[in-house]
Protein backbone atom coordinates (compact mmCIF):
# COMPACT_ATOMS: atom_id res chain seq x y z
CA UNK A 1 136.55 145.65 111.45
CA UNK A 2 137.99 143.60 108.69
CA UNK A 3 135.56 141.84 106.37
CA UNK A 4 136.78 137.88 105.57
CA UNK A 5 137.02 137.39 101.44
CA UNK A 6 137.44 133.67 101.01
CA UNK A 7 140.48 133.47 97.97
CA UNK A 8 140.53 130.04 97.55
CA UNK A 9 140.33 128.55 94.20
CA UNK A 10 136.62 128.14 92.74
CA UNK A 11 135.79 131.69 94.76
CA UNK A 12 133.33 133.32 92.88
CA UNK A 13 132.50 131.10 90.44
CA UNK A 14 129.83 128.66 89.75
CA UNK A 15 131.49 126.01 92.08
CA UNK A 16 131.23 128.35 94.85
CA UNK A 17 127.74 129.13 93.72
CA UNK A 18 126.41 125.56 93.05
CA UNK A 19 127.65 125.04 96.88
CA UNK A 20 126.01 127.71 98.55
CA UNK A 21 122.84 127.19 96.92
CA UNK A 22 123.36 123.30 97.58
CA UNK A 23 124.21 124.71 101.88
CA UNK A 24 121.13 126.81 101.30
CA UNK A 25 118.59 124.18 100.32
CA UNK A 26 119.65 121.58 102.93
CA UNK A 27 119.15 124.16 105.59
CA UNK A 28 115.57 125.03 103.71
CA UNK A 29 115.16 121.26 104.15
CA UNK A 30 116.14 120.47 107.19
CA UNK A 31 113.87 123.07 108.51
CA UNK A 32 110.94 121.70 106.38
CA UNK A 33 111.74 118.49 107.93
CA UNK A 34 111.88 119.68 111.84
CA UNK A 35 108.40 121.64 110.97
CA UNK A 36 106.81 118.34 109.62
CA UNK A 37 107.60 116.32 113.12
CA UNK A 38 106.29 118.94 115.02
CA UNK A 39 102.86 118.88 113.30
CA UNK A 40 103.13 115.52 113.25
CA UNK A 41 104.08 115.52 117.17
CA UNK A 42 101.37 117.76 118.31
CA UNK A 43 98.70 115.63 116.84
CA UNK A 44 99.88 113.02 118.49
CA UNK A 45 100.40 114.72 121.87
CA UNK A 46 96.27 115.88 121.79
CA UNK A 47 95.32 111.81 120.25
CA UNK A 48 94.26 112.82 117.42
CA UNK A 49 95.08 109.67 114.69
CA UNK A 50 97.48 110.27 111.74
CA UNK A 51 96.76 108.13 109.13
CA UNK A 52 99.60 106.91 107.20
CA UNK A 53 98.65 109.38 103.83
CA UNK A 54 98.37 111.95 106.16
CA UNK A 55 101.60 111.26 108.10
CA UNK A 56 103.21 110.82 104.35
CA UNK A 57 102.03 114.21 103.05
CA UNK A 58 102.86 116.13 106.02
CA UNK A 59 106.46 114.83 106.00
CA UNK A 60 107.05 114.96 102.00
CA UNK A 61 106.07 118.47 101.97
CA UNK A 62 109.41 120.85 102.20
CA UNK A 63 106.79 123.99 100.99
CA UNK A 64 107.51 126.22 104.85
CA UNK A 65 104.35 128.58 104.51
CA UNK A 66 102.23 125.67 103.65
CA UNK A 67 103.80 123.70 106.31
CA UNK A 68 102.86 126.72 108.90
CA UNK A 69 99.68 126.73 107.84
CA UNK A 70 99.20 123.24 109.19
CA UNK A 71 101.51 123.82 112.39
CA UNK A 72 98.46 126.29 113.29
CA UNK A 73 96.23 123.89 112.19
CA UNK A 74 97.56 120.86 113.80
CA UNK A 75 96.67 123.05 117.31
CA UNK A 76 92.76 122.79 116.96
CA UNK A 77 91.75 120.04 114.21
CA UNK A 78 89.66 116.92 115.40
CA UNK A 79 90.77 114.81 112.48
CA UNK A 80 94.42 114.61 111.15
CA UNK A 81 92.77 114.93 107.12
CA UNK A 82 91.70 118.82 108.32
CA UNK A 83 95.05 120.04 107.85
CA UNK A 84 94.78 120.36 104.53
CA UNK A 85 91.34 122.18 104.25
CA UNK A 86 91.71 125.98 103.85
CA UNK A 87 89.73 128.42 105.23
């Protein structure tokens, strides 16, 4: 099976490589972004109220892991402010 090799001009060079990093970090984003509204959705689902620095935090954060860490959070907390306390 043939492999493609893009030959277009700018291939290989730091056009092509300010693009994919720029493709990268939008996907890195958007998935930041979709993780946020879930949290943000499952406290809402079980009532628990979001105030708005809460809401703000969750959704300016783009960091995944930490973001995870609050998805499993978001599952059992009573308050919306004990997504951020570790352990």
């Amino acid at each position: 099976m043939a492999t493609y090799t893009p030959n277009f001009p700018g291939s290989k060079t730091i056009v092509e490589e300010s693009w994919l990093e720029g493709r990268a970090k939008g996907q890195t984003e958007g998935k930041a972004e979709g993780k946020a509204e879930d949290i943000l959705r499952i406290l809402e689902v079980r009532g628990v109220e979001i105030p708005d620095s809460v809401r703000e935090r969750v959704i300016e954060c783009t960091d995944l892991d930490v973001l995870g860490a609050w998805f499993d959070r978001s599952l059992s907390v009573a308050h919306a402010e004990e997504l951020f306390v570790e352990g």
